[in-house]
N, C-alpha and C. Protein backbone atom coordinates (compact mmCIF):
# COMPACT_ATOMS: atom_id res chain seq x y z
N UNK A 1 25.91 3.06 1.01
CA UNK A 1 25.28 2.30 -0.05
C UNK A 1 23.83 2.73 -0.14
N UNK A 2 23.17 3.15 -1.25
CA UNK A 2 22.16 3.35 -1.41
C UNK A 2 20.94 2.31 -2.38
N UNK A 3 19.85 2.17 -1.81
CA UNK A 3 19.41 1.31 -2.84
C UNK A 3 17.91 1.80 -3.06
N UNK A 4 17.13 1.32 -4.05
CA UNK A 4 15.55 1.74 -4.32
C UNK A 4 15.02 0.43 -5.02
N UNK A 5 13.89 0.41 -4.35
CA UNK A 5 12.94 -0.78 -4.82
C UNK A 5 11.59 -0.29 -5.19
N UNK A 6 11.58 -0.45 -6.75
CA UNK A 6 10.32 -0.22 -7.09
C UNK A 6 8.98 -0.47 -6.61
N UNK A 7 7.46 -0.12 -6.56
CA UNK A 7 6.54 -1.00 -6.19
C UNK A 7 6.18 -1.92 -7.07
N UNK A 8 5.91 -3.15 -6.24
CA UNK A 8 5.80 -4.02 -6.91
C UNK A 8 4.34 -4.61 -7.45
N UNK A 9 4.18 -4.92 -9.21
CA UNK A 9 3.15 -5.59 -9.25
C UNK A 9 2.81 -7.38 -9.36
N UNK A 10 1.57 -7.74 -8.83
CA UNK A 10 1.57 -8.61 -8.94
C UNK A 10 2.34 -9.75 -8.04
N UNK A 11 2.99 -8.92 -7.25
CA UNK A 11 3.47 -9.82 -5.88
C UNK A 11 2.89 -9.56 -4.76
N UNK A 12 3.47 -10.90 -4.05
CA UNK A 12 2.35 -11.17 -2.46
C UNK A 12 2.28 -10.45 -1.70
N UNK A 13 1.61 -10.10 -1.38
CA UNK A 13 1.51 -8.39 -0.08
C UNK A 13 2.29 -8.89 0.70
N UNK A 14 3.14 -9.48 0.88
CA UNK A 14 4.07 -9.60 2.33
C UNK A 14 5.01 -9.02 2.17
N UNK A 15 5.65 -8.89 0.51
CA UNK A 15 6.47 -8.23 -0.19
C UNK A 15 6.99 -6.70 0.90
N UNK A 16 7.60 -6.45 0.92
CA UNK A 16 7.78 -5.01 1.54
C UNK A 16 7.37 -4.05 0.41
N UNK A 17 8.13 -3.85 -0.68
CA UNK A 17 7.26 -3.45 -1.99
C UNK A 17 6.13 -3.26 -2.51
N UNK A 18 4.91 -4.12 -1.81
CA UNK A 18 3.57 -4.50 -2.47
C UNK A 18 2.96 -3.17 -2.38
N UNK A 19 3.00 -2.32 -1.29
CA UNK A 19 1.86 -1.34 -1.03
C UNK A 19 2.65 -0.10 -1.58
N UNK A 20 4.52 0.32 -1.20
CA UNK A 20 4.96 1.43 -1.67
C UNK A 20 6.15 1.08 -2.95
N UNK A 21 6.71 2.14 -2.88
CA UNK A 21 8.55 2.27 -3.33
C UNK A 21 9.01 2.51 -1.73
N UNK A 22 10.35 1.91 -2.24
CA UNK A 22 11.10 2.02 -0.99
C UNK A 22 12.17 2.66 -1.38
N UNK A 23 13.13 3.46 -0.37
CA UNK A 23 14.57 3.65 -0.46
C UNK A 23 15.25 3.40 0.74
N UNK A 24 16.50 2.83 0.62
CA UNK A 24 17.21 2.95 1.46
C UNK A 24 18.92 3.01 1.62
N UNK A 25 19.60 3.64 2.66
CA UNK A 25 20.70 3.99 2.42
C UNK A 25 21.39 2.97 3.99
N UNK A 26 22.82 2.37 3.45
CA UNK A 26 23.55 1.68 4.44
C UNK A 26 24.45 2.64 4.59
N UNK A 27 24.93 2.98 5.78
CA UNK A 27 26.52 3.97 6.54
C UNK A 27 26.30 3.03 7.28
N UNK A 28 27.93 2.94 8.03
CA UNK A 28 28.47 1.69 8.79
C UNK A 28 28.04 1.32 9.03
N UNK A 29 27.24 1.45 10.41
CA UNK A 29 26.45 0.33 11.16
C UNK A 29 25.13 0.46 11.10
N UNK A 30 24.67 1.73 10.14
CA UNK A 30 23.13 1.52 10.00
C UNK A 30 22.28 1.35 9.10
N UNK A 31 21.07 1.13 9.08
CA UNK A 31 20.14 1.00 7.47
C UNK A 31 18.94 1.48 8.02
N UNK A 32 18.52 2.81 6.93
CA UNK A 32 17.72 3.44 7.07
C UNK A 32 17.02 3.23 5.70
N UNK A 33 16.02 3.38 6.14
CA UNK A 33 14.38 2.44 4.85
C UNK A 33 13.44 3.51 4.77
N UNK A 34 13.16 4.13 4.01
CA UNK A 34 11.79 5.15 4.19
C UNK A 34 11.08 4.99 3.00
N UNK A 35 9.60 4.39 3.01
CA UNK A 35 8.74 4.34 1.99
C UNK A 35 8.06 5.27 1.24
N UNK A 36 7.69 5.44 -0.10
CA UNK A 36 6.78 6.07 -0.79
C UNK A 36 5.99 6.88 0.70
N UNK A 37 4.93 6.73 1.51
CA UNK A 37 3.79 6.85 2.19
C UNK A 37 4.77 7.71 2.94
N UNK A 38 5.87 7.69 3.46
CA UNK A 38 6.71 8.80 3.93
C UNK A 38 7.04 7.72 5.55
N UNK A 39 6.66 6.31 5.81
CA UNK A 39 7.68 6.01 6.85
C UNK A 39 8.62 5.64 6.97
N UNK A 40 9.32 5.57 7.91
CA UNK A 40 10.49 5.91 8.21
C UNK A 40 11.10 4.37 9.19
N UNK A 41 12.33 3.85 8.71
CA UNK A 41 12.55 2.95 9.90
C UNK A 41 14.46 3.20 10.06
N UNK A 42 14.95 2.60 11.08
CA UNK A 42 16.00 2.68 11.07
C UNK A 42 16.70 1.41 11.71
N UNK A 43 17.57 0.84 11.79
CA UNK A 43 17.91 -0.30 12.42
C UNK A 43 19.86 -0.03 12.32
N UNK A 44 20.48 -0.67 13.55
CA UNK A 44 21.22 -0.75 14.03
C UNK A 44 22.24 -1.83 13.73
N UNK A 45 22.73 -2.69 12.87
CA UNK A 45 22.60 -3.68 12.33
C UNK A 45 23.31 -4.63 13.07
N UNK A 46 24.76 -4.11 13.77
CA UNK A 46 25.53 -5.39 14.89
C UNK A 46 24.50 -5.84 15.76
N UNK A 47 23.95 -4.63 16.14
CA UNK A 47 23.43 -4.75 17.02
C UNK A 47 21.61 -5.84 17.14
N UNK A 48 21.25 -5.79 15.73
CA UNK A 48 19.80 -6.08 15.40
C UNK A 48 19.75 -6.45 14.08
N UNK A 49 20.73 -7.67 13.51
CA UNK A 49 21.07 -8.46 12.39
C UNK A 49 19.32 -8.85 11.59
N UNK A 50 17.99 -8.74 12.32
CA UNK A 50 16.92 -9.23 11.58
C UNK A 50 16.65 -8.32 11.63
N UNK A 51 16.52 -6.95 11.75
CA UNK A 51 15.47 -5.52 11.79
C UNK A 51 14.99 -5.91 12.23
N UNK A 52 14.15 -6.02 13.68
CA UNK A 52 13.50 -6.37 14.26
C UNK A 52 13.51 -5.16 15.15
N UNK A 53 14.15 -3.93 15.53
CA UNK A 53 14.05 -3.13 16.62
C UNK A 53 14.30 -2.32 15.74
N UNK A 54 12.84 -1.16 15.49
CA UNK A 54 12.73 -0.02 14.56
C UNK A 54 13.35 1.31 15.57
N UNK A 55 14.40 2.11 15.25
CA UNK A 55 15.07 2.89 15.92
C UNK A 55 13.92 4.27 15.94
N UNK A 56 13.29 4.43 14.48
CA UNK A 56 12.51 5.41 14.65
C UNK A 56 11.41 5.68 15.68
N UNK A 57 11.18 4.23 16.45
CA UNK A 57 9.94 4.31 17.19
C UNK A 57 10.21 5.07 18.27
N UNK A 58 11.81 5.38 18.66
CA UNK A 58 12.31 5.78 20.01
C UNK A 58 11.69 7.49 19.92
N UNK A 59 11.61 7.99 21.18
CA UNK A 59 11.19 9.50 21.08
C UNK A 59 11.65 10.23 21.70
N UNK A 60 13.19 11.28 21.23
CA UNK A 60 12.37 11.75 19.56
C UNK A 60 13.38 10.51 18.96
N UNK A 61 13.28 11.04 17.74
CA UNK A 61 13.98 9.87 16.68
C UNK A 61 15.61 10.66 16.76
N UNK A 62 16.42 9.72 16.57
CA UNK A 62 17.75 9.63 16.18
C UNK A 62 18.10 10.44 15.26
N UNK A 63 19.05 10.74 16.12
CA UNK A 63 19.43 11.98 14.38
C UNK A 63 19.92 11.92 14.01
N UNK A 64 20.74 10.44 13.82
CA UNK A 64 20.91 10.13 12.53
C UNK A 64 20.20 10.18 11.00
N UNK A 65 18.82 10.12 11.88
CA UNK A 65 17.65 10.27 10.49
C UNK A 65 17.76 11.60 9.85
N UNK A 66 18.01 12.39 10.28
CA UNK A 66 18.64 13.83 9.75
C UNK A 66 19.33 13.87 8.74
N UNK A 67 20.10 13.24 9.01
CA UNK A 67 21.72 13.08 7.90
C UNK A 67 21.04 12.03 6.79
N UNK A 68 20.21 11.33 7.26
CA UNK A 68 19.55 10.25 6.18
C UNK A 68 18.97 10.77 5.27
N UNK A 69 17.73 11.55 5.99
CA UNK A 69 17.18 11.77 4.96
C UNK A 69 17.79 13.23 4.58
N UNK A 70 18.88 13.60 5.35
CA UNK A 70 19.48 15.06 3.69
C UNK A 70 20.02 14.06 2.70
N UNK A 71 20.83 13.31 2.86
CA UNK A 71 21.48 12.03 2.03
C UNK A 71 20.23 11.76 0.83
N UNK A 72 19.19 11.49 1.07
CA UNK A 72 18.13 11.01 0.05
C UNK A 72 17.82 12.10 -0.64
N UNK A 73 17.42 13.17 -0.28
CA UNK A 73 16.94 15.10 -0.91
C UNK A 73 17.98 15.00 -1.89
N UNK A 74 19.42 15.04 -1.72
CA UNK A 74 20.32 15.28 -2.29
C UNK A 74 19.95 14.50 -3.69
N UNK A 75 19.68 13.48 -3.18
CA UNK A 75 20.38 12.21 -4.80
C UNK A 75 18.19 12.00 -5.60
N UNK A 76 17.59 12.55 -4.68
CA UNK A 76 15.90 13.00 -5.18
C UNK A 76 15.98 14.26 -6.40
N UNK A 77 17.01 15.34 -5.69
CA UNK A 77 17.35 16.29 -6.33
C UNK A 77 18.04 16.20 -6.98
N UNK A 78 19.08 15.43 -7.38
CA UNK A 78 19.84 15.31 -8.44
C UNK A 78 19.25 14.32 -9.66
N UNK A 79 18.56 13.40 -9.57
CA UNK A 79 17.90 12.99 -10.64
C UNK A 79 16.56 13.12 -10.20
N UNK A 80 15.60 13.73 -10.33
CA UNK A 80 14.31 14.81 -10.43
C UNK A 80 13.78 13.73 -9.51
N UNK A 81 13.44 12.89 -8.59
CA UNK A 81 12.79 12.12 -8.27
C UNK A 81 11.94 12.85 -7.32
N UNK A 82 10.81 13.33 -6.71
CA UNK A 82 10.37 14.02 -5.96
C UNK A 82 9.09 13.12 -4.82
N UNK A 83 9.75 11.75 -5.01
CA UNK A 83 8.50 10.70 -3.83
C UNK A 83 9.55 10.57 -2.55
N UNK A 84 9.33 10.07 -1.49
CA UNK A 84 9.52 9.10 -0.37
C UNK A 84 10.25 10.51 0.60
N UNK A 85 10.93 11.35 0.89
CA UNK A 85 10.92 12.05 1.74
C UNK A 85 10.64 13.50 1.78
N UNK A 86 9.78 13.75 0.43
CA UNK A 86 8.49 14.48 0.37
C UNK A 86 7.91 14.30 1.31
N UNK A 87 7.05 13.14 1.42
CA UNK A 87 6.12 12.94 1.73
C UNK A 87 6.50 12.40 3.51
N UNK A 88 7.53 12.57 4.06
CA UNK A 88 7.87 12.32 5.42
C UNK A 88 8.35 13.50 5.78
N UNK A 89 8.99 14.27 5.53
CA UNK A 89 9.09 15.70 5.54
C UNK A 89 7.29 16.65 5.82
N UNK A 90 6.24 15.99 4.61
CA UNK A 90 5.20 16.88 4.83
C UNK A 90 4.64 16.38 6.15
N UNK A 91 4.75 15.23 6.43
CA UNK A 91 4.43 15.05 7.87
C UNK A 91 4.57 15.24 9.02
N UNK A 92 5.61 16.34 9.07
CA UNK A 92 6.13 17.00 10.01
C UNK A 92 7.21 16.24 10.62
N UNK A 93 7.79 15.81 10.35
CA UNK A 93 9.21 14.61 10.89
C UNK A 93 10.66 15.77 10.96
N UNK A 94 10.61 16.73 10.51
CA UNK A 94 11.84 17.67 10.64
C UNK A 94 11.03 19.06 11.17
């Protein structure tokens, strides 16, 4: 399942939205979130039902994030979208 959340105006900075765009994609048991600014989170979901334990923080990162973010390039590249793993990619994350 894939989803995208615009940035948002005019809502409360607590918003997850307020500062970027977001995307994110659900496969079975995981949900991976990567913002406009290019970060990156991942969560486990049986396992960590509130996101509360960011998988990306582990070192190195899961590689699942691999498959994530080709998953996002793909569907960036298919309708011209060129934000959110641009810009985590230029950061050296692959």
């Amino acid at each position: 399942v894939y989803s995208e959340l615009g940035r948002g105006l005019r809502i409360p900075r607590h918003y997850p939205n307020a500062e970027h765009a977001l995307w994110s994609v659900y496969e079975r048991d995981l949900h991976y979130i990567v913002s406009a600014d290019g970060e990156e989170e991942l969560y486990r979901i049986p396992a960590d039902p509130g996101e509360e334990n960011n998988l990306m923080s582990a070192s190195p990162a899961p590689l699942e994030a691999v498959s994530f973010r080709s998953l996002l390039r793909t569907h960036f590249d298919a309708t011209g979208q060129r934000e959110g793993i641009i810009s985590a990619r230029g950061r050296g994350r692959e």
